[in-house]
Protein backbone atom coordinates (compact mmCIF):
# COMPACT_ATOMS: atom_id res chain seq x y z
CA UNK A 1 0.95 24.80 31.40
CA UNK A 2 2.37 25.68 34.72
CA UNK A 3 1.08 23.28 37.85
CA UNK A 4 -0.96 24.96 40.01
CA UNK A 5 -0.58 24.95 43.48
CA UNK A 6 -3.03 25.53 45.83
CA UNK A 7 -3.13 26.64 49.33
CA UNK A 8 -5.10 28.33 52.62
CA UNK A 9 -4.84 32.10 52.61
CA UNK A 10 -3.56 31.93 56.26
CA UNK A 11 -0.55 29.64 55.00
CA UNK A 12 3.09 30.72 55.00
CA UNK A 13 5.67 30.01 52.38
CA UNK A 14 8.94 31.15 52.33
CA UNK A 15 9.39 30.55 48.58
CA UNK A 16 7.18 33.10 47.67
CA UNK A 17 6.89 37.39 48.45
CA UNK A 18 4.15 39.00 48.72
CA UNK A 19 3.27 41.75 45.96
CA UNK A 20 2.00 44.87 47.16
CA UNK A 21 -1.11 44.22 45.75
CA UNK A 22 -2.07 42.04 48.58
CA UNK A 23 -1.28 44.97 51.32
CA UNK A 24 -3.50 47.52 49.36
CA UNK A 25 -6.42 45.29 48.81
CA UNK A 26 -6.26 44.08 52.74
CA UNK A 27 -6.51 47.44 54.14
CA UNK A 28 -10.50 47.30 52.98
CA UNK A 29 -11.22 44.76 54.78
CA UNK A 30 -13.60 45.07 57.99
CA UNK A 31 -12.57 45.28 61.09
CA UNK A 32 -14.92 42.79 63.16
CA UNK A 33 -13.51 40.43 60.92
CA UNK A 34 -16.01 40.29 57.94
CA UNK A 35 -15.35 40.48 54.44
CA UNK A 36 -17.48 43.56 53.73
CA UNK A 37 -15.91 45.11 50.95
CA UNK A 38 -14.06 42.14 48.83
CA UNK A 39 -15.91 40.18 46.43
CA UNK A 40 -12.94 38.94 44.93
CA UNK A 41 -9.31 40.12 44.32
CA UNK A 42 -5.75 39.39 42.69
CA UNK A 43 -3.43 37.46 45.07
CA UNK A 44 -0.02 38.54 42.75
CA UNK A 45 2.82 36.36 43.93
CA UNK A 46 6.47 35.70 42.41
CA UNK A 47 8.31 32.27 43.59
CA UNK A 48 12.03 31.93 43.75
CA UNK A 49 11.84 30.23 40.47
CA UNK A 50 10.36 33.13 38.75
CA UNK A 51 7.32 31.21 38.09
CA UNK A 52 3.94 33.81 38.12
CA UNK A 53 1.00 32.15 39.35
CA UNK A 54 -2.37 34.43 39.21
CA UNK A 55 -4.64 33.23 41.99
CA UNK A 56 -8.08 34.67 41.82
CA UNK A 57 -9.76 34.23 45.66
CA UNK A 58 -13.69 34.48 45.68
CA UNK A 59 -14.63 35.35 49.45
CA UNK A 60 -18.08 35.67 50.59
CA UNK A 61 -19.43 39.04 52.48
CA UNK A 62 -21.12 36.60 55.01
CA UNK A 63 -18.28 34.43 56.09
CA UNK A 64 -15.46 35.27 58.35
CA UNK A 65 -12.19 36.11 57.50
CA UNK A 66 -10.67 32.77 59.03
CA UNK A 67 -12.76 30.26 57.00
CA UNK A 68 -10.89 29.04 54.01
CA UNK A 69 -10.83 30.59 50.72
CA UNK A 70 -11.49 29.13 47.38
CA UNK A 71 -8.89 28.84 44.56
CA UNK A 72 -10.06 29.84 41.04
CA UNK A 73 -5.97 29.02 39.60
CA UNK A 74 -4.99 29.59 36.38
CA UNK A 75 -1.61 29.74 34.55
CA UNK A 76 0.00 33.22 34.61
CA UNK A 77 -0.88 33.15 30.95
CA UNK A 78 -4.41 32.89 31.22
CA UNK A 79 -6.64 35.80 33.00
CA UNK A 80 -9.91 33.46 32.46
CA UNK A 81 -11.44 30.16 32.10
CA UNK A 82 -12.43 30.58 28.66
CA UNK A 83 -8.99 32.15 27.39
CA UNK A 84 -7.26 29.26 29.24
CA UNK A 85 -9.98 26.68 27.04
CA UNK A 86 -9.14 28.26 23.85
CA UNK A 87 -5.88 27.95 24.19
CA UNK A 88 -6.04 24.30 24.88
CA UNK A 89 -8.51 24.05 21.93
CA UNK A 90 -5.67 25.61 19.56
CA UNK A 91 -2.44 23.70 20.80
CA UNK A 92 -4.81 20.70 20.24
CA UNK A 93 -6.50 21.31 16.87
CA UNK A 94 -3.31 23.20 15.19
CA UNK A 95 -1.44 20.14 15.46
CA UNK A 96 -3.91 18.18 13.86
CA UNK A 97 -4.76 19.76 10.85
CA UNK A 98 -1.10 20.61 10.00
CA UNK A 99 -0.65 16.95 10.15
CA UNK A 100 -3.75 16.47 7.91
CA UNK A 101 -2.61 19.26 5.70
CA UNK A 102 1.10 17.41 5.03
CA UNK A 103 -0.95 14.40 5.02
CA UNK A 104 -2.89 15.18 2.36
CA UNK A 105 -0.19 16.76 0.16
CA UNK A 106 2.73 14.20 0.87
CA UNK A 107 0.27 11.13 0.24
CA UNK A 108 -1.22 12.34 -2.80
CA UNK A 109 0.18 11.16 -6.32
CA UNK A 110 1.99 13.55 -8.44
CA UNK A 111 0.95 15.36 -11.23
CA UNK A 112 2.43 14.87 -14.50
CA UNK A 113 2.05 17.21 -17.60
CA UNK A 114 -0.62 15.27 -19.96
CA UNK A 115 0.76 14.19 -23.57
CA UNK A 116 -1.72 14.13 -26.35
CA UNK A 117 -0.23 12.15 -29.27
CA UNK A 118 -1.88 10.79 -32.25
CA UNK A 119 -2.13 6.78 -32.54
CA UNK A 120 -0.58 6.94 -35.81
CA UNK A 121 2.54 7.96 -33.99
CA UNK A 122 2.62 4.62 -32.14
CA UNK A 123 1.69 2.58 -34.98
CA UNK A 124 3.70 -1.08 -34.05
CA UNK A 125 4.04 -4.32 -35.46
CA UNK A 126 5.53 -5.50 -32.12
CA UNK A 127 5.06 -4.40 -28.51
CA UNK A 128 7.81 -5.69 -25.74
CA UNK A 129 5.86 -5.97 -22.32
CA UNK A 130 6.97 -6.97 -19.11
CA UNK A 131 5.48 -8.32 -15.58
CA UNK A 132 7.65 -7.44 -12.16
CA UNK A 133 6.96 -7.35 -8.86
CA UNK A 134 9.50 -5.01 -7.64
CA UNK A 135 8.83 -5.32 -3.62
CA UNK A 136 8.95 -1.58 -3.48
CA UNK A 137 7.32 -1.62 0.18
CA UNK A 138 6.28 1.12 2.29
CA UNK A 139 9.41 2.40 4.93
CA UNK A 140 10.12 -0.50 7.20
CA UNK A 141 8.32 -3.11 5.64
CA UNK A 142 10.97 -5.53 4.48
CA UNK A 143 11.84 -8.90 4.88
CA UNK A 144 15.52 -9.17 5.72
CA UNK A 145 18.40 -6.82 6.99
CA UNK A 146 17.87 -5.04 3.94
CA UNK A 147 15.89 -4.73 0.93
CA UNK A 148 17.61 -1.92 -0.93
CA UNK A 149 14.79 -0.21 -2.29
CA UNK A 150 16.56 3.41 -3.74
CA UNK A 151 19.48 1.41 -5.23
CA UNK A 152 16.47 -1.34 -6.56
CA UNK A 153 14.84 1.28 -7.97
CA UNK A 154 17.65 3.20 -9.42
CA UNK A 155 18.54 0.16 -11.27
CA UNK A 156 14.84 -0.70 -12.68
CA UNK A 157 14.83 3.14 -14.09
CA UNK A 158 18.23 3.04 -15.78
CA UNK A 159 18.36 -1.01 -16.68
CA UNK A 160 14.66 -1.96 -17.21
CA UNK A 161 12.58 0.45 -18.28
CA UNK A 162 14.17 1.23 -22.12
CA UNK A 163 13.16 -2.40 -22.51
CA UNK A 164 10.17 -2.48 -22.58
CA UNK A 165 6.63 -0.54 -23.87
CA UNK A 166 4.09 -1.35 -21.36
CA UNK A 167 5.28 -2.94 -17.94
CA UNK A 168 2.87 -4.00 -15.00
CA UNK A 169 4.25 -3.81 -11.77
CA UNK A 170 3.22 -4.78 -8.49
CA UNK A 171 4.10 -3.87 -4.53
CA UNK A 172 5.16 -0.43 -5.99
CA UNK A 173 3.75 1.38 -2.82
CA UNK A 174 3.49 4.58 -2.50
CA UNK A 175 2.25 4.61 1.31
CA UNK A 176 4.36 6.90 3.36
CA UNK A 177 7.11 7.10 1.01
CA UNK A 178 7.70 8.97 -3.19
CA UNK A 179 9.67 6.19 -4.68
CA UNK A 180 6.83 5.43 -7.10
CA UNK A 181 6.24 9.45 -7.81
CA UNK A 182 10.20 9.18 -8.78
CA UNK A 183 9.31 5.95 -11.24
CA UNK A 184 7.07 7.87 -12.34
CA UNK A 185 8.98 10.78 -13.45
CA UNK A 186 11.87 8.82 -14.73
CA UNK A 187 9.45 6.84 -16.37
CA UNK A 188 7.30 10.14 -18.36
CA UNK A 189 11.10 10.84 -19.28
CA UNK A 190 11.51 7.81 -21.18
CA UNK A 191 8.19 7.70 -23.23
CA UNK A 192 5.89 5.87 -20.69
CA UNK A 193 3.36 9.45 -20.94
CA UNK A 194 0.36 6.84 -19.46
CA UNK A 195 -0.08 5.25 -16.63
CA UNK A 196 -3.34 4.02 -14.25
CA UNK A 197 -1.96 3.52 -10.20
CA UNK A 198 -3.42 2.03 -7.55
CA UNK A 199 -5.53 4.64 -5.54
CA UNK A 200 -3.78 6.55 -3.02
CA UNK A 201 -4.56 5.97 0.92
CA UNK A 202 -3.81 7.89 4.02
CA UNK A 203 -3.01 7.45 7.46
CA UNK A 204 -6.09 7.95 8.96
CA UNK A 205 -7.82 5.29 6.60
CA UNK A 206 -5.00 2.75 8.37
CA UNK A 207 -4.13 0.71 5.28
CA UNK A 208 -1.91 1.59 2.39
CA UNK A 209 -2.33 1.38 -1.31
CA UNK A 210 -2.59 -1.52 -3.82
CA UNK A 211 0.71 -1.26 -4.95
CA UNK A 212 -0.53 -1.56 -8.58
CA UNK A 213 1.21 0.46 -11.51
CA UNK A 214 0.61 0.16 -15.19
CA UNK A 215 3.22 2.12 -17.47
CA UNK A 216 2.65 2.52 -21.28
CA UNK A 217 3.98 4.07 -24.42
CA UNK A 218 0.95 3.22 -25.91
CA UNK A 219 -2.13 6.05 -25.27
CA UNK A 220 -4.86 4.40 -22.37
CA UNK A 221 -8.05 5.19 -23.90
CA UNK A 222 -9.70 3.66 -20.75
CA UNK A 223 -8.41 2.97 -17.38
CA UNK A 224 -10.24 1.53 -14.83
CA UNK A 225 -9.49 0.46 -10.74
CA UNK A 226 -10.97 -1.65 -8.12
CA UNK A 227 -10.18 -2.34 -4.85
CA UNK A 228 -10.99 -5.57 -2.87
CA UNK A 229 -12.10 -6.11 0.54
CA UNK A 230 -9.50 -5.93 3.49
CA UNK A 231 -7.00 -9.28 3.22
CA UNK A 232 -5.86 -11.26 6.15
CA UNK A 233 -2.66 -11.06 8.07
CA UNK A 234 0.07 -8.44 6.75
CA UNK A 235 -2.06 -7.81 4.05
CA UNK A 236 -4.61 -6.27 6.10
CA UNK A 237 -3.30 -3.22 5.36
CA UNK A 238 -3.25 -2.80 2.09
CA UNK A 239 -6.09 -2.10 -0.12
CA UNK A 240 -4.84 -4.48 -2.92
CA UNK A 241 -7.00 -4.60 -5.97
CA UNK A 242 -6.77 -4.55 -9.97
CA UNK A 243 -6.37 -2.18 -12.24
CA UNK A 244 -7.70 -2.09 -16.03
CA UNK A 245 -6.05 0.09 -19.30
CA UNK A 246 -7.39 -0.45 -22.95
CA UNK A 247 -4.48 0.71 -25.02
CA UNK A 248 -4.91 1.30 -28.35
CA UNK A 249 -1.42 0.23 -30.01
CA UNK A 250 -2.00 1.37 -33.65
CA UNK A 251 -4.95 2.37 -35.25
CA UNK A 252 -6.71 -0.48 -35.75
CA UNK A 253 -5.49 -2.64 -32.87
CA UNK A 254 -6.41 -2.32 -29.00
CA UNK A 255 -5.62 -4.60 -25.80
CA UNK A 256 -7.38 -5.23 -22.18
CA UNK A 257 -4.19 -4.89 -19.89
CA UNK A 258 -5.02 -6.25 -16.73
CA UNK A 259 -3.42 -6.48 -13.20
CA UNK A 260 -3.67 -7.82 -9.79
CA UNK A 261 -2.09 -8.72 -6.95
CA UNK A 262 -3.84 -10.90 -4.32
CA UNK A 263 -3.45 -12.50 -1.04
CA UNK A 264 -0.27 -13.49 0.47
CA UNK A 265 0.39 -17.06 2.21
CA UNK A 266 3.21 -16.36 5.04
CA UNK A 267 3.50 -20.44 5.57
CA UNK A 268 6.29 -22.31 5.68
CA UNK A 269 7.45 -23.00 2.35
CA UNK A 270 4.71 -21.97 0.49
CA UNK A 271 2.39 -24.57 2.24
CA UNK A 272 -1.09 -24.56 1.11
CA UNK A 273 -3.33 -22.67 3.55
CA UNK A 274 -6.92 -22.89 3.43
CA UNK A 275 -7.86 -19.67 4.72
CA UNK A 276 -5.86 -17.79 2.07
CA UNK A 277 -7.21 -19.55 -0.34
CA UNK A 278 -10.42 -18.65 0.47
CA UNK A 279 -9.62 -15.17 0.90
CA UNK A 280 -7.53 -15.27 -2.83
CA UNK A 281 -10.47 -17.01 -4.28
CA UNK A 282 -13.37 -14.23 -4.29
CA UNK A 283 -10.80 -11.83 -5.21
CA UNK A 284 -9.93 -13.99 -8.25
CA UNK A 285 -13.64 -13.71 -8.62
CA UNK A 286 -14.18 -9.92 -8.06
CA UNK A 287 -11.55 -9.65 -10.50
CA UNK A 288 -13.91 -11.93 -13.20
CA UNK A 289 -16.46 -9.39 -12.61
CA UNK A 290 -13.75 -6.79 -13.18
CA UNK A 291 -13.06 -7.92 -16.44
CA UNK A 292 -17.10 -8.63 -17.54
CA UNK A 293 -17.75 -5.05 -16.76
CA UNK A 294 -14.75 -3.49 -19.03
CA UNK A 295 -14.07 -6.19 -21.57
CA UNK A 296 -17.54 -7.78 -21.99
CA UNK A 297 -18.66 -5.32 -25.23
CA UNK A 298 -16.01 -5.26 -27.02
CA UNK A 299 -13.88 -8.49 -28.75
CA UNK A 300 -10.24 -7.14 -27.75
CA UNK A 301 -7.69 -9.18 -26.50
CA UNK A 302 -7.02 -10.02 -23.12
CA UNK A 303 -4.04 -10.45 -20.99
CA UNK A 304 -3.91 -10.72 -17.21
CA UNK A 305 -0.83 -9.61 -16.04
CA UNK A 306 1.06 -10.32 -12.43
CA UNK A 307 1.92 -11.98 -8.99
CA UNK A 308 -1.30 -13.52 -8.54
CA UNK A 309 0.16 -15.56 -5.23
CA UNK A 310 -1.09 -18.79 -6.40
CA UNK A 311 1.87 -21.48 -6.30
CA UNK A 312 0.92 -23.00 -10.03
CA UNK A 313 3.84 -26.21 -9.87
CA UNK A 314 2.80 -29.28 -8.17
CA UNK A 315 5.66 -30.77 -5.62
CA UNK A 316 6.69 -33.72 -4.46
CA UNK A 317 9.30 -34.37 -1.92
CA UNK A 318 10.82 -37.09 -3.47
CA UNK A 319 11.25 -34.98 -6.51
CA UNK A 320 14.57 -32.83 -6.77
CA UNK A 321 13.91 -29.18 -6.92
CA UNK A 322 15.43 -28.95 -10.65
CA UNK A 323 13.00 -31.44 -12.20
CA UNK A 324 10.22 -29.13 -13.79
CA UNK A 325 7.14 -30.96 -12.47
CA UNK A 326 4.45 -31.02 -15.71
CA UNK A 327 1.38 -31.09 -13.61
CA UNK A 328 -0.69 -28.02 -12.00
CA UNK A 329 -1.76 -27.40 -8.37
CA UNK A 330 -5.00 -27.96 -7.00
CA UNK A 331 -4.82 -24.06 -5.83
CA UNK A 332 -3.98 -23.27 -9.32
CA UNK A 333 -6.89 -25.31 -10.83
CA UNK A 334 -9.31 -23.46 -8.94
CA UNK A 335 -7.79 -20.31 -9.84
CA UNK A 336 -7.99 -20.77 -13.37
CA UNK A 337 -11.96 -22.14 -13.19
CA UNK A 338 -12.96 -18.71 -11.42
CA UNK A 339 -11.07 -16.53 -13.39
CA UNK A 340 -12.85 -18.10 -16.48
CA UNK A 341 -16.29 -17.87 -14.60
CA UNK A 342 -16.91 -21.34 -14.31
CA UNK A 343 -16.67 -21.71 -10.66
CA UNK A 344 -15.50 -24.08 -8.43
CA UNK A 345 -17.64 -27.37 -6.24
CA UNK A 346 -17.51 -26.41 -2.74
CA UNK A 347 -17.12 -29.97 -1.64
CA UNK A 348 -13.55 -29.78 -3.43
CA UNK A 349 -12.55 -26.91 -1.37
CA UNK A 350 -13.67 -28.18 1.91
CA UNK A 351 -13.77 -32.22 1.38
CA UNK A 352 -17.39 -31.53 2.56
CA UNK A 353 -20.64 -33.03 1.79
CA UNK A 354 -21.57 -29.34 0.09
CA UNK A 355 -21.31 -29.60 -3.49
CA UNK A 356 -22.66 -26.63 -4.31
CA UNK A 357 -20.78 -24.21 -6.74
CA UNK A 358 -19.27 -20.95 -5.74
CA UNK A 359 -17.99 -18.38 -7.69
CA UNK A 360 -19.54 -18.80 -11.12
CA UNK A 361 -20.59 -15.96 -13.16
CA UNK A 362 -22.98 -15.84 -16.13
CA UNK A 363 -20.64 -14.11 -18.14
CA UNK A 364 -17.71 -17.08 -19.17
CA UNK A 365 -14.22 -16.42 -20.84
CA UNK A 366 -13.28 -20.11 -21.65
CA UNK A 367 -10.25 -19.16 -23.65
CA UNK A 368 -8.55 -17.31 -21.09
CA UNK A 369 -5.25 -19.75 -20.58
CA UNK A 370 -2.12 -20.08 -19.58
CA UNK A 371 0.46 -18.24 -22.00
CA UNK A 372 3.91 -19.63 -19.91
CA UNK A 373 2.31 -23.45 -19.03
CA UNK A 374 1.30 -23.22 -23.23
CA UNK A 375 4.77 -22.43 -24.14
CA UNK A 376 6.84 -24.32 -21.91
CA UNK A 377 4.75 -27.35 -21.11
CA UNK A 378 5.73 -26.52 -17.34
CA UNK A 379 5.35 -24.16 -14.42
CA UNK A 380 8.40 -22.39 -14.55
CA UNK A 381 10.11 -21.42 -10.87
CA UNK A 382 9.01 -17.00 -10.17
CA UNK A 383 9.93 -16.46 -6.72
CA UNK A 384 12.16 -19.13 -4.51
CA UNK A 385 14.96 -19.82 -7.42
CA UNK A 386 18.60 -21.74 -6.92
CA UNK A 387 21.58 -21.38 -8.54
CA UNK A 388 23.61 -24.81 -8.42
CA UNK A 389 27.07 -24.58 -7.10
CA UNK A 390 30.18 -26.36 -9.18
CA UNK A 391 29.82 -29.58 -6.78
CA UNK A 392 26.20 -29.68 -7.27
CA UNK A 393 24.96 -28.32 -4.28
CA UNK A 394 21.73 -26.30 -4.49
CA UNK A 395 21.71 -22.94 -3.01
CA UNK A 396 19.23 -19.61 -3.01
CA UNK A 397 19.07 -17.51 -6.05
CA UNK A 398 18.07 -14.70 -4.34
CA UNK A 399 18.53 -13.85 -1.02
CA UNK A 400 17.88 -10.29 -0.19
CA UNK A 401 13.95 -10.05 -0.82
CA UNK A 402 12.90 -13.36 0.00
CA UNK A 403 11.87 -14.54 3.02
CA UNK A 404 14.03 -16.64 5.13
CA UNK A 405 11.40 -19.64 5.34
CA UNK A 406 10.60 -19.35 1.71
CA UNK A 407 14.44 -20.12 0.16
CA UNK A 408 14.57 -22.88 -1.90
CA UNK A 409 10.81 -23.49 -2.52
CA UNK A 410 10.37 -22.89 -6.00
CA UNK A 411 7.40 -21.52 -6.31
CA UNK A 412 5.66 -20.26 -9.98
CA UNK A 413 3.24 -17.56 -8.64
CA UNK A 414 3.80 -14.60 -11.63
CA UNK A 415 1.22 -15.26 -14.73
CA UNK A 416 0.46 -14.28 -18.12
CA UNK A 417 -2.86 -15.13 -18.73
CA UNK A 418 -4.26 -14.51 -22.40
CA UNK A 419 -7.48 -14.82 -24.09
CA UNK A 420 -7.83 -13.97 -28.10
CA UNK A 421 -10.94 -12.98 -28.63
CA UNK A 422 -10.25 -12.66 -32.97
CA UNK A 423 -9.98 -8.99 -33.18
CA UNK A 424 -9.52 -7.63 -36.05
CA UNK A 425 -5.66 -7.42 -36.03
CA UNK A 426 -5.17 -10.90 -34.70
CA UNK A 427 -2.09 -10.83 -31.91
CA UNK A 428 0.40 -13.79 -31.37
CA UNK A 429 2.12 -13.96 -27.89
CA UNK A 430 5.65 -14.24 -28.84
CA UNK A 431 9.67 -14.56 -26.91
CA UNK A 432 7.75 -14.82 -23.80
CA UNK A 433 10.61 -15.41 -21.18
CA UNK A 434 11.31 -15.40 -17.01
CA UNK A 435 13.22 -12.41 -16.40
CA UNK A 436 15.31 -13.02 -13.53
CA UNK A 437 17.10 -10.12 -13.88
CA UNK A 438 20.31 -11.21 -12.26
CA UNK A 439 22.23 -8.16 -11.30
CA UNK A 440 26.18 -8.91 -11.85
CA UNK A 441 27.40 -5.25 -10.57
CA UNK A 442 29.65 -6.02 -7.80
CA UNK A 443 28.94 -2.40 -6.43
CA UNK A 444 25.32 -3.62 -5.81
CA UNK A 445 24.50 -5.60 -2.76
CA UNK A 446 20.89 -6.89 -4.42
CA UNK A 447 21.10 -10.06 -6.26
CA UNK A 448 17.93 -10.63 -8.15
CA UNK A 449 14.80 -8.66 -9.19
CA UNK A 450 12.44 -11.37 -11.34
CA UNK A 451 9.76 -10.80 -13.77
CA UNK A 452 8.19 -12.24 -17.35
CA UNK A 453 8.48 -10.94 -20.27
CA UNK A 454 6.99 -11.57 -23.58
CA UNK A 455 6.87 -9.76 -27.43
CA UNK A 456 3.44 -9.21 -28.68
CA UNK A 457 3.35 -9.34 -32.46
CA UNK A 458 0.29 -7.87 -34.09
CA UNK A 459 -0.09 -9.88 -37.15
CA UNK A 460 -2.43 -8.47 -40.40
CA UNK A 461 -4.80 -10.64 -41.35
C-alpha cells in the first residue's frame, strides 16, 4: 500500500494540483465562514509522481472553516475501511494456505499401485537381507562439503537393491525433499511391491520424519509404526521411532522385521555421554514394548534390524585400532538388558546410592542376542573404518559422510539382533557379513556407503 500523507487543508504543496472537484464542492460553502452545507467530501489530488491519494475530510457544521480538518486516508485503491481490511485479510491468508496447500501435497508420501500376489509365488528356501544407513538427510543437513546424496542414491538403486529381498534402511528422510519417493519407485520396479515408512511430518509440526524405511519382496501381512518422544540436540527434530512388518516368506514361514534408529552422541570420538544414554535408553525400552505388543502372541522369529547408536566395542588407548577388542561396552550391556526386558540397576547408571531398577517389563525375550558378536566372537568396526596405507599408516575409510571428529574411532553401532522363538519352519542366520560397500568408480566422488548383510535360510524340520 501507498504511504499516506497527511496534511492541514490550508497547506500548500507544489507537488500536487488541485482537481476540479475541490473548486465545485467549495463554492457551497457559507459565507460567514461556517461549514453549513459539507458533511464530508472528496479532496481528488494527483502528485507529480502519478501517485492518487483519496482523502476523505469529515468537517463539522459547527466549527469554522479555519480549524483543522481530519484525515480519514486511504490508498487510492480502497474507497473504505472495510474494503481496505479485506484486502489486507486476503494478501495475508492467500499466502498462507497456498503454502499449506503445497505443503501438504509436496510432504506427503507417494502413492504406489498395490500388488496382490499369492505367497506361493514367493515360496523361498533362502532370503538375502540387508541393514544400511544411507545418510539420506533432509536439504542442507550434511556433515562435510558434500554428502552426495542424488549420486548416493543413484548408486544404492542400480548397485544395491537387486541384492537383496528385504533391506532396512535408516536416515532415508523424506523431510523437505522426494529422494525416498524416487527409492521408492525404483524400488516397486525391482520387486520390492511392500514397504512400511516412517510417518510423514510437515513444516508447521517443526521436526522431520523418522527416516525409517522397510523394503520387501516378501508380502507385509502386518506393519506397524511408533514414534518416540522428541531427542536431544540435532535430533530434536526428528521424530525418530521404529517400525514393525510381519512378512510371510512362504506359506508356512513368517518373520518380525524390526527397525530403529535412536539417539545420536555428537562427542568427540564417540565419547560416552550420559545424557544420551539416558535419552537412548527409554527408547530402547519403548521399543521392548513395541515388540510385546506385535510379537507377544505369536512364536515367529525375531530380528531387530539397524543403527541403534550404541558404540558395542570396548576401547582402550593403549590398544591399536586394528586389534578387534573381544569384550562389550558398558552402554552396550545396558542396551541389550532393556531390549530383553530385564532392565537395568539405576545405581549402575548413575554410580548412585539408587539401586532401584528401571526399565523392566513383565513381558521378557531372553533369547534375543547378538547375531554379529555370535558369529564373529567380536564387535566388528560400522561407522569410523581405516584403510591401512602400504607403510602402515592408518588412515579414514570413509571420509565424505563422517564427521570430522569422528575419523578413526571405530565404532560398531549397526546390529542384527535375533531371537528364535522355534517356529514351525525353524530359520538359521546364515553369510552374515559388514557391507562396506566400497565404491571403486573413479567417476564417483563418495567413497563408502556401509551396511550388514546376512542370508536367512529357512530350514524344514
Amino acid at each position: 500500500m501507498l504511504p499516506i500523507k497527511k496534511f492541514k487543508a490550508s497547506q500548500d504543496d507544489d507537488h500536487y494540483e488541485n482537481a476540479p472537484l475541490l473548486d465545485e464542492t467549495s463554492a457551497m460553502g457559507g459565507k460567514d465562514g461556517n461549514d453549513t452545507a459539507v458533511d464530508s467530501l472528496l479532496y481528488l489530488r494527483w502528485s507529480g509522481k502519478r501517485h492518487c491519494n483519496i482523502f476523505r475530510w469529515q468537517t463539522s457544521k459547527n466549527h469554522s472553516t479555519h480549524n483543522r480538518l481530519r484525515p480519514y486516508s486511504y490508498c487510492c485503491c480502497f474507497r473504505t475501511k472495510r474494503s481496505f481490511i479485506i484486502t489486507c485479510l486476503v494478501l495475508f491468508i492467500l499466502p498462507l494456505v497456498s503454502f499449506v496447500l503445497f505443503s501438504l501435497v509436496y510432504f506427503s508420501p507417494i502413492h504406489l499401485p498395490a500388488k496382490s500376489l499369492g505367497v506361493s509365488n514367493y515360496a523361498t528356501s533362502t532370503v538375502r537381507l540387508l541393514t544400511l544407513n544411507i545418510f539420506m538427510r533432509p536439504p542442507g543437513v550434511k556433515n562435510n562439503a558434500n554428502d552426495y546424496k542424488e549420486q548416493r542414491l543413484d548408486y544404492i538403486i542400480e548397485h544395491i537393491l537387486p541384492s537383496y529381498d528385504i533391506i532396512t534402511f535408516q536416515e532415508a528422510f523424506a523431510f523437505a525433499n522426494r529422494r525416498v519417493d524416487k527409492l521408492l519407485v525404483k524400488a516397486y520396479d525391482q520387486g520390492f511391491y511392500h514397504h512400511v515408512a516412517s510417518s510423514r511430518h510437515y513444516p508447521w509440526e517443526l521436526a522431520g520424519d523418522g527416516g525409517l524405511l522397510i523394503l520387501s519382496k516378501f508380502p507385509i501381512v502386518q506393519a506397524d509404526r511408533i514414534e518416540f518422544s522428541r531427542g536431544v540436540h540435532a535430533d530434536w527434530l526428528s521424530y525418530k521411532g521404529a517400525l514393525h512388518a510381519l512378512v510371510q516368506l512362504n506359506n508356512n514361514s513368517l518373520l518380525h522385521i524390526y527397525t530403529t534408529h535412536t539417539q545420536a552422541s555428537y562427542d568427540n570420538a564417540g565419547s560416552f555421554n550420559l545424557d544420551d544414554t539416558k535419552v537412548r535408553l527409554s527408547q530402547f525400552a519403548r521399543v521392548h514394548q513395541f515388540i510385546a505388543e506385535t510379537a507377544k502372541d505369536d512364536d515367529y522369529p525375531i530380528l531387530l534390524m539397524g543403527d541403534l547408536n550404541v558404540d558395542a566395542a570396548m576401547h582402550n588407548q593403549s590398544i591399536p585400532i586394528n586389534v578387534r577388542p573381544h569384550e562389550s561396552s558398558f552402554a552396550y550391556k545396558m542396551m541389550m538388558d532393556v531390549l530383553r526386558g530385564k532392565g537395568i540397576n539405576l545405581a549402575d547408571l548413575t554410580n548412585g546410592a539408587d539401586s532401584s531398577i528401571l526399565y523392566s517389563h513383565p513381558w521378557r525375550l531372553d533369547t534375543l542376542t547378538d547375531a554379529v558378536y555370535e558369529t564373529f566372537g567380536y564387535h566388528p568396526v560400522t561407522f569410523g573404518d581405516y584403510k591401512v596405507l602400504d607403510n602402515g599408516t592408518f588412515i579414514p575409510a570413509e571420509t565424505s559422510l563422517t564427521s570430522h571428529n569422528q575419523l578413526l574411532t571405530v565404532q560398531s553401532i549397526d546390529r542384527l539382533l535375533w531371537a528364535d522363538r522355534k517356529e514351525k519352519h525353524s530359520m538359521k542366520l546364515t553369510n552374515i557379513t559388514v557391507e562396506p560397500f566400497f565404491v571403486k568408480k573413479k567417476t564417483v566422488s563418495f567413497t563408502q556407503i556401509s551396511g550388514m548383510s546376512l542370508i536367512l535360510a529357512i530350514i524344514m524340520v
